[in-house]
PDB file of N, CA and C in Angstrom:
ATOM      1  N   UNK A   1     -43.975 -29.152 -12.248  1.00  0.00           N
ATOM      2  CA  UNK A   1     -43.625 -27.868 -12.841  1.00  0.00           C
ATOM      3  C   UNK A   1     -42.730 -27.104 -11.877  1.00  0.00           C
ATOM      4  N   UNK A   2     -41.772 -26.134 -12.456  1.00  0.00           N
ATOM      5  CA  UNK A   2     -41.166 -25.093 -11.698  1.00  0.00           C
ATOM      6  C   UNK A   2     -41.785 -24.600 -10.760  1.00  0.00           C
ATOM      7  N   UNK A   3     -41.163 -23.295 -10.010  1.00  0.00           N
ATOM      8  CA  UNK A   3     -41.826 -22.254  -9.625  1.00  0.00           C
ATOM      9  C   UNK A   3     -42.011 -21.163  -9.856  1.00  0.00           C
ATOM     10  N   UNK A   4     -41.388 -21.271 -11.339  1.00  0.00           N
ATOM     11  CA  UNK A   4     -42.185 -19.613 -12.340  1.00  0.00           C
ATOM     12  C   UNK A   4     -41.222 -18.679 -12.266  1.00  0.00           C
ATOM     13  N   UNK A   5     -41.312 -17.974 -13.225  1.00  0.00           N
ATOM     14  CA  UNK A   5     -40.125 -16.815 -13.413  1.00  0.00           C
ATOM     15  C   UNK A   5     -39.715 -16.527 -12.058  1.00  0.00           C
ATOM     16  N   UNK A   6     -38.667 -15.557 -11.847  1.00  0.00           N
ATOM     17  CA  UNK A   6     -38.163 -14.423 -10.834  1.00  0.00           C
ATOM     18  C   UNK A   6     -39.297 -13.408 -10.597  1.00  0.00           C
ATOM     19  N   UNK A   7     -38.966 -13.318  -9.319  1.00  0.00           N
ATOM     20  CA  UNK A   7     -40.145 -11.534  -8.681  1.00  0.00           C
ATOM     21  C   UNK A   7     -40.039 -10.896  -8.988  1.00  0.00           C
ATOM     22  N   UNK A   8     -40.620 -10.219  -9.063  1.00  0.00           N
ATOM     23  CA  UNK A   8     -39.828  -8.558  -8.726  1.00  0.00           C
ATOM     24  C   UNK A   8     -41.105  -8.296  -7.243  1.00  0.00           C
ATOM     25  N   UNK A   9     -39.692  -7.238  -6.391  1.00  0.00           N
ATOM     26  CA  UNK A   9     -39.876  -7.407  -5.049  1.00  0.00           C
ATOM     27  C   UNK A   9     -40.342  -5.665  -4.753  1.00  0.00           C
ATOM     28  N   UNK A  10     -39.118  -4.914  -5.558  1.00  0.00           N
ATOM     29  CA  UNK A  10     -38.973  -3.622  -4.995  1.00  0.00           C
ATOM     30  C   UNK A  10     -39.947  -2.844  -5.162  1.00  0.00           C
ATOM     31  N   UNK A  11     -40.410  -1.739  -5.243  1.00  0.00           N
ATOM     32  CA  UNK A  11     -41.269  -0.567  -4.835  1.00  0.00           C
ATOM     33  C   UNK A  11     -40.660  -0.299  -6.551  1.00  0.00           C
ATOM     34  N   UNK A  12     -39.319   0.592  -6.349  1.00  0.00           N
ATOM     35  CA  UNK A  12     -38.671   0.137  -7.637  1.00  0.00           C
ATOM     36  C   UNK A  12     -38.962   0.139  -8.902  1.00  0.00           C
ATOM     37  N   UNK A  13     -39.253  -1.191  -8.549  1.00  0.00           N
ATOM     38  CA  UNK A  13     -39.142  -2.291  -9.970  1.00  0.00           C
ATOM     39  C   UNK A  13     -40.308  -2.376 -10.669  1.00  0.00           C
ATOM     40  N   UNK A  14     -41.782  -1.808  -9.221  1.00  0.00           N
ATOM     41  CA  UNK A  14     -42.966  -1.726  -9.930  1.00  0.00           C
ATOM     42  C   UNK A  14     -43.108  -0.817 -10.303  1.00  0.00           C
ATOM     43  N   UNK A  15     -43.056   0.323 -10.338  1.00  0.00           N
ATOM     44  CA  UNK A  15     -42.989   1.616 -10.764  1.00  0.00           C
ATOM     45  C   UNK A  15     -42.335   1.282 -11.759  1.00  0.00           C
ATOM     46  N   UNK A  16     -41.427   1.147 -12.239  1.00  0.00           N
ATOM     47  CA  UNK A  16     -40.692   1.105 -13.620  1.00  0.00           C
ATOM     48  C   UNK A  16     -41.491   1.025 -14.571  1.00  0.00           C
ATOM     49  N   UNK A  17     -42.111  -0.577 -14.257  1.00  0.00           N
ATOM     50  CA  UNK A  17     -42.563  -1.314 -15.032  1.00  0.00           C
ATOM     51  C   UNK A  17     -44.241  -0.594 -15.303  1.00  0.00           C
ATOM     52  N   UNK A  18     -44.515   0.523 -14.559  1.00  0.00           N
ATOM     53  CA  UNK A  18     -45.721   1.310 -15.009  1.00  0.00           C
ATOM     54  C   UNK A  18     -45.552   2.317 -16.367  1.00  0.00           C
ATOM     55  N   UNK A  19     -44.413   2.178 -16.793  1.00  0.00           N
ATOM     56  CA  UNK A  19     -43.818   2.883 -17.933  1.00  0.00           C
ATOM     57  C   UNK A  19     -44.208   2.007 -18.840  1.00  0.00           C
ATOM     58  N   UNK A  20     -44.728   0.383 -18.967  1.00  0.00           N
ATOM     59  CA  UNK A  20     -44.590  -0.391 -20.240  1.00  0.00           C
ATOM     60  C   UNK A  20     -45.991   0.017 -20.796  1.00  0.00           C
ATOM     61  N   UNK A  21     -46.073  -1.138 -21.504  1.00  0.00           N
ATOM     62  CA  UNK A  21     -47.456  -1.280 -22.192  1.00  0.00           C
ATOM     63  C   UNK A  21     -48.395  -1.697 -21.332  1.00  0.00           C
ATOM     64  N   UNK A  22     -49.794  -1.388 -21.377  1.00  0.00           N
ATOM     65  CA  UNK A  22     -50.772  -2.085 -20.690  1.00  0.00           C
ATOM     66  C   UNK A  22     -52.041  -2.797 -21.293  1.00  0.00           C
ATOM     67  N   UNK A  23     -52.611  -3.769 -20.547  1.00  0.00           N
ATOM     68  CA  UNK A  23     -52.890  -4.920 -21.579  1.00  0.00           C
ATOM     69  C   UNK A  23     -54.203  -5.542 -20.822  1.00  0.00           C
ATOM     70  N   UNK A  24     -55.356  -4.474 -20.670  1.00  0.00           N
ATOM     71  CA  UNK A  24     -56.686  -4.598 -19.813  1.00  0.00           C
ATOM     72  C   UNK A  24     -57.451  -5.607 -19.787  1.00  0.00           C
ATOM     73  N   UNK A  25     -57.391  -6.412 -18.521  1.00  0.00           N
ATOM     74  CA  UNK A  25     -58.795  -7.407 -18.754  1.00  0.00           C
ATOM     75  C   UNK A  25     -59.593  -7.090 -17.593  1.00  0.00           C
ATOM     76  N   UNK A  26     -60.734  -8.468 -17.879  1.00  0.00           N
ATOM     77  CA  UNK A  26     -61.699  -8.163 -17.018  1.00  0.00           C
ATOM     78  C   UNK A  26     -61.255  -8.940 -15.544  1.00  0.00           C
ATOM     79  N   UNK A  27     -60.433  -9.715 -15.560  1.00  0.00           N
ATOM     80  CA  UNK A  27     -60.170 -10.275 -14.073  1.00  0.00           C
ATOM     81  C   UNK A  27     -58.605  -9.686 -13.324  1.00  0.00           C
ATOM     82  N   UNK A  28     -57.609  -8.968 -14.457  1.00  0.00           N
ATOM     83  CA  UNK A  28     -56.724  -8.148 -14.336  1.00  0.00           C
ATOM     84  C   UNK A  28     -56.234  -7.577 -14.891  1.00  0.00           C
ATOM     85  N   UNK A  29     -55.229  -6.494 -14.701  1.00  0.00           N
ATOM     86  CA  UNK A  29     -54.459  -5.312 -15.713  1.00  0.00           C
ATOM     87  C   UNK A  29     -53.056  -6.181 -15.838  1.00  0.00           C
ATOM     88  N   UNK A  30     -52.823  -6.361 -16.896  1.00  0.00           N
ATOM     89  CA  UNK A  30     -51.046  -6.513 -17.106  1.00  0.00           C
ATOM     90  C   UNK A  30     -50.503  -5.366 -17.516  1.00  0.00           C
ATOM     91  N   UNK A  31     -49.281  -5.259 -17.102  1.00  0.00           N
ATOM     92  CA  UNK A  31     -47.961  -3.901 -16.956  1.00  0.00           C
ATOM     93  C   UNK A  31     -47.142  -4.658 -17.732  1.00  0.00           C
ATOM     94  N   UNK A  32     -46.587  -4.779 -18.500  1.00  0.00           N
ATOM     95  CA  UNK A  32     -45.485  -5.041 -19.642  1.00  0.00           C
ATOM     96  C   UNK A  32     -44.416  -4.301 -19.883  1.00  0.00           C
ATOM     97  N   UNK A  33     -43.391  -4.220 -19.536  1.00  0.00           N
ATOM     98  CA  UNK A  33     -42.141  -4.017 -19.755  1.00  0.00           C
ATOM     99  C   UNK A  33     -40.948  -4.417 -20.504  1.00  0.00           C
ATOM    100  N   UNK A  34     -40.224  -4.316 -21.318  1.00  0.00           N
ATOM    101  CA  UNK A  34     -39.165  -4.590 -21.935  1.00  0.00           C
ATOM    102  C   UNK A  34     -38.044  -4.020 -21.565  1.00  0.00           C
ATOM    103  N   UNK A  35     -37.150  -4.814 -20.593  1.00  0.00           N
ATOM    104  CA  UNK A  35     -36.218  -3.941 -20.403  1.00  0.00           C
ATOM    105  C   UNK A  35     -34.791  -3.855 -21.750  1.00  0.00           C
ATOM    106  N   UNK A  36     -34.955  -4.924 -22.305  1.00  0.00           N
ATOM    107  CA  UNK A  36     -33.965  -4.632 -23.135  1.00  0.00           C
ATOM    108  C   UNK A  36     -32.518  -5.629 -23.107  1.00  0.00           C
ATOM    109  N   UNK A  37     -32.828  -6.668 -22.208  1.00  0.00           N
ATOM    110  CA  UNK A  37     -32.110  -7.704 -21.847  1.00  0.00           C
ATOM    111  C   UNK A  37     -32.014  -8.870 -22.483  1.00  0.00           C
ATOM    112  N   UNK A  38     -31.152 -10.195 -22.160  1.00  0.00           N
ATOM    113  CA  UNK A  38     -31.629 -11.407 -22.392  1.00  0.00           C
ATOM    114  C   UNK A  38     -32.112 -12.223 -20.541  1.00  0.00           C
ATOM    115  N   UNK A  39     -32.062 -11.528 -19.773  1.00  0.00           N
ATOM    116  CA  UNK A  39     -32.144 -12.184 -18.714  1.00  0.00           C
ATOM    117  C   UNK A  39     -33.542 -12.619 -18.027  1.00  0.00           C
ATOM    118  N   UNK A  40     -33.851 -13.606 -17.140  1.00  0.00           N
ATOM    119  CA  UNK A  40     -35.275 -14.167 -17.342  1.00  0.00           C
ATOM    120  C   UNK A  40     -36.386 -13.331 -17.073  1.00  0.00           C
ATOM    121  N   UNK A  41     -37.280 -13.530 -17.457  1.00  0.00           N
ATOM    122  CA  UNK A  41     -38.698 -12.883 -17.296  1.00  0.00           C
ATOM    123  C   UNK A  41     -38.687 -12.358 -15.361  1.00  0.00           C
ATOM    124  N   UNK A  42     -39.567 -11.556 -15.351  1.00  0.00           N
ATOM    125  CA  UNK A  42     -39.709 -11.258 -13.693  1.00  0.00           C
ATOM    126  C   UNK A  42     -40.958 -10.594 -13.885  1.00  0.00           C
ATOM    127  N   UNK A  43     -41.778 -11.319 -12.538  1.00  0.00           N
ATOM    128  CA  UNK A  43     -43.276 -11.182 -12.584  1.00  0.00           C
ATOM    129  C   UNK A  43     -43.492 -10.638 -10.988  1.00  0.00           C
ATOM    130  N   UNK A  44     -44.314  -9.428 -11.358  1.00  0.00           N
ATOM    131  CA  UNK A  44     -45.200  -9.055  -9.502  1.00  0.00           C
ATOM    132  C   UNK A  44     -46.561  -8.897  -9.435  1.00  0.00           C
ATOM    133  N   UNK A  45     -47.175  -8.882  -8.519  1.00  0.00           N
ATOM    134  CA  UNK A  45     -48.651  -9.095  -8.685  1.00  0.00           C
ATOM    135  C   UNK A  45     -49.190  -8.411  -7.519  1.00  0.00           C
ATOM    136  N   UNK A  46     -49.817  -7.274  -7.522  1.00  0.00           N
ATOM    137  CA  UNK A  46     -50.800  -6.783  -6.703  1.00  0.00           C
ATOM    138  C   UNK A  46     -52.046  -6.570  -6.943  1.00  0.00           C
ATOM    139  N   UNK A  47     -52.783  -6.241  -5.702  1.00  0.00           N
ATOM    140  CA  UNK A  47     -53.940  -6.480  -5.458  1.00  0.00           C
ATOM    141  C   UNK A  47     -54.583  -5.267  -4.348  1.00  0.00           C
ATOM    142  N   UNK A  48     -55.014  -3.945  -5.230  1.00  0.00           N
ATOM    143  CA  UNK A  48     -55.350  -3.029  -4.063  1.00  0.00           C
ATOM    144  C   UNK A  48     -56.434  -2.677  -3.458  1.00  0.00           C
ATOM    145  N   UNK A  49     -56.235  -2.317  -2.179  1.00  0.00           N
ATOM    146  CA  UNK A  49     -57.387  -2.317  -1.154  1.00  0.00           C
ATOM    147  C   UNK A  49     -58.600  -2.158  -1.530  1.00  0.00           C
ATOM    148  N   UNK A  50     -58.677  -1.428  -2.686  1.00  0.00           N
ATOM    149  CA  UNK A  50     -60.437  -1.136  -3.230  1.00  0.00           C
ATOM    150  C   UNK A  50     -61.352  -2.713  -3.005  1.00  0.00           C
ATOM    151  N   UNK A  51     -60.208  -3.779  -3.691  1.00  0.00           N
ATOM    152  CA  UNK A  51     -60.699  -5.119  -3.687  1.00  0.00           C
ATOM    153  C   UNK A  51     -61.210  -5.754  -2.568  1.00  0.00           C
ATOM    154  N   UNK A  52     -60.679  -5.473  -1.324  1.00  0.00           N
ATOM    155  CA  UNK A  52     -61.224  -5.876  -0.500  1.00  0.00           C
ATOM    156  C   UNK A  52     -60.333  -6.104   0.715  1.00  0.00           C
ATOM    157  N   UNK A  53     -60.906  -7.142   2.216  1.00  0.00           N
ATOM    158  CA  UNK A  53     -59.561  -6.924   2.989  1.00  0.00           C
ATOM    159  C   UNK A  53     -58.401  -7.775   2.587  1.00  0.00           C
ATOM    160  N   UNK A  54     -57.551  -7.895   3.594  1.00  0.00           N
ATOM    161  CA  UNK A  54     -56.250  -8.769   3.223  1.00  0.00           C
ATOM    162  C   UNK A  54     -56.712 -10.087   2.792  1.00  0.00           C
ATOM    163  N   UNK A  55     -57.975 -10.987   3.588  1.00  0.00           N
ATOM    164  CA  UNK A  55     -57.908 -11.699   2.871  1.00  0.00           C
ATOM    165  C   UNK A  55     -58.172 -12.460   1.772  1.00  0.00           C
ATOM    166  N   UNK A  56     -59.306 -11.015   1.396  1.00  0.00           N
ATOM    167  CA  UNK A  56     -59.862 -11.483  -0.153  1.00  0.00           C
ATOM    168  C   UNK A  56     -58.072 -10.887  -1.153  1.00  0.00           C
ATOM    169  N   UNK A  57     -57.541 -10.325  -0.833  1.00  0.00           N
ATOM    170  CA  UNK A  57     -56.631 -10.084  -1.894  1.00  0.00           C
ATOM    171  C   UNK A  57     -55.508 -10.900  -1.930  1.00  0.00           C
ATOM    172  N   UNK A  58     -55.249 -11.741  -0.334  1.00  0.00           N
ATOM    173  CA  UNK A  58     -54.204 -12.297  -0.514  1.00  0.00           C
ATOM    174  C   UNK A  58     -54.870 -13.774  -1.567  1.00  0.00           C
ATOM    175  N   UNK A  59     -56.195 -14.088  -1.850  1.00  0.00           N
ATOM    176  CA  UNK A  59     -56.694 -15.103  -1.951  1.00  0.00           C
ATOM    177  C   UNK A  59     -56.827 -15.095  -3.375  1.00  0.00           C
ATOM    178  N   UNK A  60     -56.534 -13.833  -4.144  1.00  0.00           N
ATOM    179  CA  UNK A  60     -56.607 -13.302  -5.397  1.00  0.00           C
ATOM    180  C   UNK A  60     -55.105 -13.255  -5.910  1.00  0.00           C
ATOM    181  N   UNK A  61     -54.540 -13.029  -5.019  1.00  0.00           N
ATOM    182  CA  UNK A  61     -53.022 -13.071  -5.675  1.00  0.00           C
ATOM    183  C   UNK A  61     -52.553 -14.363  -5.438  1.00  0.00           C
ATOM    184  N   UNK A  62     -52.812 -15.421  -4.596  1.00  0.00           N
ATOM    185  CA  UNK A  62     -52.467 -16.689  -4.829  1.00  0.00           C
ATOM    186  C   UNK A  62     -52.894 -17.609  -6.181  1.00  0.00           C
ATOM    187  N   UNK A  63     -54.199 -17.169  -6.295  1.00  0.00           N
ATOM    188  CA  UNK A  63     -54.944 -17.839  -7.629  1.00  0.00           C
ATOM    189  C   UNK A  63     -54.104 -17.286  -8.510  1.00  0.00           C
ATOM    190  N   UNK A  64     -53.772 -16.071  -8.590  1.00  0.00           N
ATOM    191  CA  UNK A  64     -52.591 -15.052  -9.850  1.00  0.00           C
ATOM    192  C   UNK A  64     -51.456 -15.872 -10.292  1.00  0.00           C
ATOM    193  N   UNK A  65     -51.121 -15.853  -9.053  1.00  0.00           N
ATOM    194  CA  UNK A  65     -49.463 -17.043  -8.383  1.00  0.00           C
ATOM    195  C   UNK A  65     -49.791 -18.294  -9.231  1.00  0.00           C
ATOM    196  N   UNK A  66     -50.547 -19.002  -8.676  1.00  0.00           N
ATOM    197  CA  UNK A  66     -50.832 -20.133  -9.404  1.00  0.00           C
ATOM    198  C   UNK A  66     -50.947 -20.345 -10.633  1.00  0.00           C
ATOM    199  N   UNK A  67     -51.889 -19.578 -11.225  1.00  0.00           N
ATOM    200  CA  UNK A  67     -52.128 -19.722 -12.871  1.00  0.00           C
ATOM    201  C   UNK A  67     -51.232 -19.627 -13.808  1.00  0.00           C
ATOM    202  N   UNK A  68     -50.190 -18.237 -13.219  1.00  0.00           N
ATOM    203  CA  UNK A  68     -48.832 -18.230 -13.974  1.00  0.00           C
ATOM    204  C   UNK A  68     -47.917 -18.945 -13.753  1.00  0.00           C
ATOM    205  N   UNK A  69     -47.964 -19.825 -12.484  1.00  0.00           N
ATOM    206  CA  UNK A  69     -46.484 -20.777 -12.503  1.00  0.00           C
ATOM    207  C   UNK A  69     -46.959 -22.300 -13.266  1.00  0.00           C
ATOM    208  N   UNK A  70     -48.128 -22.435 -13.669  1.00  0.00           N
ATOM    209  CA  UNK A  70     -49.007 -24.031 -13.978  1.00  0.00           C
ATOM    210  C   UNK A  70     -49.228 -23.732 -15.402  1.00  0.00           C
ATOM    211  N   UNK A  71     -49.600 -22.075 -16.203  1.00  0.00           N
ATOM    212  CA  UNK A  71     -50.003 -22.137 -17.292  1.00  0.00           C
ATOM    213  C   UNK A  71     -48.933 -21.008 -18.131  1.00  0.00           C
ATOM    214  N   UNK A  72     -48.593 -20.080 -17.388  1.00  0.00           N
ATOM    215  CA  UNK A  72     -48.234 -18.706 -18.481  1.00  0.00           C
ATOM    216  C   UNK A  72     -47.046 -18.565 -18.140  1.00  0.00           C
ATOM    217  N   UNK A  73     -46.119 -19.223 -17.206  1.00  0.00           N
ATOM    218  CA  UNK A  73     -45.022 -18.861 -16.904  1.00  0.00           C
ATOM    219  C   UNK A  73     -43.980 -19.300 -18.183  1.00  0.00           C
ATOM    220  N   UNK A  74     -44.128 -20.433 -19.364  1.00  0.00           N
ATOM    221  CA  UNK A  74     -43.476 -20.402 -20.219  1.00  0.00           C
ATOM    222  C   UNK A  74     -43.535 -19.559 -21.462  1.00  0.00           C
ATOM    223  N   UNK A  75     -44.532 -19.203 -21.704  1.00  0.00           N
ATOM    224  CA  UNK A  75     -45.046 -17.765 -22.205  1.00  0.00           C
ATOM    225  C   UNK A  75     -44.212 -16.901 -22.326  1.00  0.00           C
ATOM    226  N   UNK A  76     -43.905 -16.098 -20.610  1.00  0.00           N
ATOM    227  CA  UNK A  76     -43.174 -14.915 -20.687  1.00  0.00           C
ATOM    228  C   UNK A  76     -42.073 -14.848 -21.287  1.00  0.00           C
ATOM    229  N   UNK A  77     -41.272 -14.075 -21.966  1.00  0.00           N
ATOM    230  CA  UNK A  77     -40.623 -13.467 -23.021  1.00  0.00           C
ATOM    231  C   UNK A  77     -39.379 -13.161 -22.494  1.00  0.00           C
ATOM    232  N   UNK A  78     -38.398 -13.249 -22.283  1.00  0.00           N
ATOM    233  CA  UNK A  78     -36.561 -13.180 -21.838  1.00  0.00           C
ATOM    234  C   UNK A  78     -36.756 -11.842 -22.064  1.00  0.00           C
ATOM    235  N   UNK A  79     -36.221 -10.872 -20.841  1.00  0.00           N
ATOM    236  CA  UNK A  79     -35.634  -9.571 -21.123  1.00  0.00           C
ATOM    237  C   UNK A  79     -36.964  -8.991 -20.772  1.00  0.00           C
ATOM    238  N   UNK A  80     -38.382  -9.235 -20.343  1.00  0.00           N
ATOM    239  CA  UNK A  80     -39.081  -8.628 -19.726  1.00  0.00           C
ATOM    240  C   UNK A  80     -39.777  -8.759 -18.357  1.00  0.00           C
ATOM    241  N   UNK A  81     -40.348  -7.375 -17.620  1.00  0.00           N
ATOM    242  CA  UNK A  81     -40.959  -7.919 -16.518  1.00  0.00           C
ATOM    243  C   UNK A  81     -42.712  -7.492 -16.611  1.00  0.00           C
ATOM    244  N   UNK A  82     -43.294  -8.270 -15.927  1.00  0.00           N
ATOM    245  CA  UNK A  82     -44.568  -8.146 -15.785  1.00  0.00           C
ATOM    246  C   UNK A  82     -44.669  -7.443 -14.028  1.00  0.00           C
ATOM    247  N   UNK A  83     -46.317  -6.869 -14.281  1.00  0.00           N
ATOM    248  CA  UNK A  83     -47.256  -7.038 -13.107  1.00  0.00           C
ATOM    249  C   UNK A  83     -48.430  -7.212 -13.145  1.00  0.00           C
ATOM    250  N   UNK A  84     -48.890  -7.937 -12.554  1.00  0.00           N
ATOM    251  CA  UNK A  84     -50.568  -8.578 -12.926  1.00  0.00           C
ATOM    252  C   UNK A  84     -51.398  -7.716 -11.613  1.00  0.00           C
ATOM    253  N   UNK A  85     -51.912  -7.288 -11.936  1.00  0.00           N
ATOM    254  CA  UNK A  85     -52.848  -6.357 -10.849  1.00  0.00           C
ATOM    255  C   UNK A  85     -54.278  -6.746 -11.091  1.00  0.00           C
ATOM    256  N   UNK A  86     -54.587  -7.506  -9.817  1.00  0.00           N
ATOM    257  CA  UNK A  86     -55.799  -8.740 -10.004  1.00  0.00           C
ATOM    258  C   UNK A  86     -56.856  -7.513  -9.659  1.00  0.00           C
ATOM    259  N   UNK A  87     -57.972  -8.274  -9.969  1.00  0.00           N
ATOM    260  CA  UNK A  87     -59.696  -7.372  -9.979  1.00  0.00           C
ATOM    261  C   UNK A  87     -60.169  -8.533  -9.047  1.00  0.00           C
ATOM    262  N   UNK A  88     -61.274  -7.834  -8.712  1.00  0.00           N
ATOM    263  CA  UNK A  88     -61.962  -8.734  -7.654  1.00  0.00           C
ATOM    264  C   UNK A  88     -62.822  -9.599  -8.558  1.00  0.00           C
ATOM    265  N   UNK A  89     -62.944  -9.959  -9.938  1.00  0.00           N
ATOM    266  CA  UNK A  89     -63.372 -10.734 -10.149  1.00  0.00           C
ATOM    267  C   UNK A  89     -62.238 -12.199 -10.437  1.00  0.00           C
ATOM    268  N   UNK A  90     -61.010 -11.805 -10.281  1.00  0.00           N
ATOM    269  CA  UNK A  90     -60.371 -13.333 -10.230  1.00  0.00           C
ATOM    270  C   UNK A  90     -60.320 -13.878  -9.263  1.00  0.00           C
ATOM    271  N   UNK A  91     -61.365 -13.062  -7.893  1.00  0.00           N
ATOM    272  CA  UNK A  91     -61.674 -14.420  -6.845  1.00  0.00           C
ATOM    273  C   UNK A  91     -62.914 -15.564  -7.298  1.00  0.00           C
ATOM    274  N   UNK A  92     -63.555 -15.244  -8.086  1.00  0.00           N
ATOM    275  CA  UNK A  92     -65.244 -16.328  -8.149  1.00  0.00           C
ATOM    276  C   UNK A  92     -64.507 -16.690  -9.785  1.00  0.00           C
ATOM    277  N   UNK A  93     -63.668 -16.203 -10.365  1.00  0.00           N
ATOM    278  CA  UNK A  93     -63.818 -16.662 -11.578  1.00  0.00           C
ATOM    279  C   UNK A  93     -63.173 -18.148 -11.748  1.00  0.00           C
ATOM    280  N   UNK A  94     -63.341 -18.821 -12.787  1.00  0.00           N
ATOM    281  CA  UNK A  94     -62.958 -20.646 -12.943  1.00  0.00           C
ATOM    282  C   UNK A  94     -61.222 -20.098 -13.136  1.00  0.00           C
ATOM    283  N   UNK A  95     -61.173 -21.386 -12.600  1.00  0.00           N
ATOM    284  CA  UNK A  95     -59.254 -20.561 -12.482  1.00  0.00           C
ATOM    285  C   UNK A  95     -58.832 -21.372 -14.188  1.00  0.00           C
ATOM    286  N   UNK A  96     -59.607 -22.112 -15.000  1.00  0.00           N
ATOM    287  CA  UNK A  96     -59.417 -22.091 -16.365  1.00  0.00           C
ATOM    288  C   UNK A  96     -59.319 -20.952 -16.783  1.00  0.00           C
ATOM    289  N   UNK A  97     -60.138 -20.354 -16.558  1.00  0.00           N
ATOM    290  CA  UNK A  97     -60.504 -18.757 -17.240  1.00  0.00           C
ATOM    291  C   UNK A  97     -59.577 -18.131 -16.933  1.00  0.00           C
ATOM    292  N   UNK A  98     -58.699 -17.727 -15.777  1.00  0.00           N
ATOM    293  CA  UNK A  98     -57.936 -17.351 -15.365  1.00  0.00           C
ATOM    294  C   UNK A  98     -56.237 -17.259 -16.125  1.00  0.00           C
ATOM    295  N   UNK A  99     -56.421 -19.079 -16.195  1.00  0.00           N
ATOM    296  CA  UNK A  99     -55.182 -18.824 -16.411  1.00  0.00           C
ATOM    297  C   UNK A  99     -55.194 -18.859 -18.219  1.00  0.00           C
ATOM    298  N   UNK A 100     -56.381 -19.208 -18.942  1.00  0.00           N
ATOM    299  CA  UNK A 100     -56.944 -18.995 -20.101  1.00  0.00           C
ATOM    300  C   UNK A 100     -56.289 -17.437 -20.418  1.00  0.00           C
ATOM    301  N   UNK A 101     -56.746 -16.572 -19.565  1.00  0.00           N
ATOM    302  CA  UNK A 101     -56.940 -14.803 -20.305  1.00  0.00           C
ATOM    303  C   UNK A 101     -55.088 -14.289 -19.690  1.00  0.00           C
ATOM    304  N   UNK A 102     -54.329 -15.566 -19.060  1.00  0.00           N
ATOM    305  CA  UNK A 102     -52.963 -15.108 -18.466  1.00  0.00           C
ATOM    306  C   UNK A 102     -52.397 -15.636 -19.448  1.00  0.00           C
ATOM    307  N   UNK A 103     -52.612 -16.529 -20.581  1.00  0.00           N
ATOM    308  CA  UNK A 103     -51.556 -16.654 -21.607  1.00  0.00           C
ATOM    309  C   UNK A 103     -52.045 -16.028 -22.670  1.00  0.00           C
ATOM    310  N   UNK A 104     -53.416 -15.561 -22.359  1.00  0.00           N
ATOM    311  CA  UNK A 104     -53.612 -14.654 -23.829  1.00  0.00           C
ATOM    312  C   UNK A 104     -53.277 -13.076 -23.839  1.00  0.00           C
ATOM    313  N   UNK A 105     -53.292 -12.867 -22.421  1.00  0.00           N
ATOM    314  CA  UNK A 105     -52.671 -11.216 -21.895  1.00  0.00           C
ATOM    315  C   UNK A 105     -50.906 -11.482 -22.169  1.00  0.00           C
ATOM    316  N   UNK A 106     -50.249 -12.634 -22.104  1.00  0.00           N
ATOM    317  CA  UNK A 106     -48.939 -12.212 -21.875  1.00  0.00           C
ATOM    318  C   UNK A 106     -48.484 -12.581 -23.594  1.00  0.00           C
ATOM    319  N   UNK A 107     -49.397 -13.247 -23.885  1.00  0.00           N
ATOM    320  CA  UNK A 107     -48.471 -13.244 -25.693  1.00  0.00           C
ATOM    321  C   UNK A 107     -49.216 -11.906 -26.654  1.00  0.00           C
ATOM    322  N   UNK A 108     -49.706 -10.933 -25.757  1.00  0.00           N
ATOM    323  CA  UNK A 108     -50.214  -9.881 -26.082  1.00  0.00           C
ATOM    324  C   UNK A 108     -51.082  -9.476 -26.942  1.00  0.00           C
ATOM    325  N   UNK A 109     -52.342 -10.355 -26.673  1.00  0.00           N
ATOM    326  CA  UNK A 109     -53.610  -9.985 -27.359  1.00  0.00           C
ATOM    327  C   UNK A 109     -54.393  -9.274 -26.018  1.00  0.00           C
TER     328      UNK A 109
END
């Protein structure tokens, strides 16, 4: 497999994208954006301190990383960007489940 849509990197770009739709689960929040383009999907993913230290979050946003470049990255939709803002339960959860509730959050149920 690839390595999954484009980032988004900037300070920016996440903020923008706090303007879209939002799309609540129990292991993360998706941020949905439409910018209005045909150009490829762009995905960011944080993970804030409430969750825990660096390395429970960096360990939560890798599982994030993963699920969307193996399961949901063909999913995403041309002309939008995401942000997946992980919960501390997508560290213990089955990364089926994971990437299960990442293609059902991004085709927007």
């Amino acid at each position: 497999m690839g390595r999954g849509p484009e980032r988004l990197l900037k300070r920016a770009q996440f903020l923008a994208v706090r303007r879209g739709e939002k799309r609540r689960g129990r292991l993360f929040l998706m941020e949905v954006l439409q910018r209005g383009d045909s150009e490829p999907p762009r995905v960011g993913y944080t993970v804030t301190t409430k969750v825990g230290n660096a390395v429970v979050r960096n360990r939560i946003r890798r599982r994030l990383k993963e699920a969307v470049r193996t399961a949901a990255a063909a999913d995403m939709a041309p002309g939008n960007d995401y942000v997946i803002v992980g919960r501390a339960e997508a560290l213990d959860a089955p990364f089926g489940l994971i990437r299960a509730e990442l293609s059902r959050r991004i085709g927007g149920k």
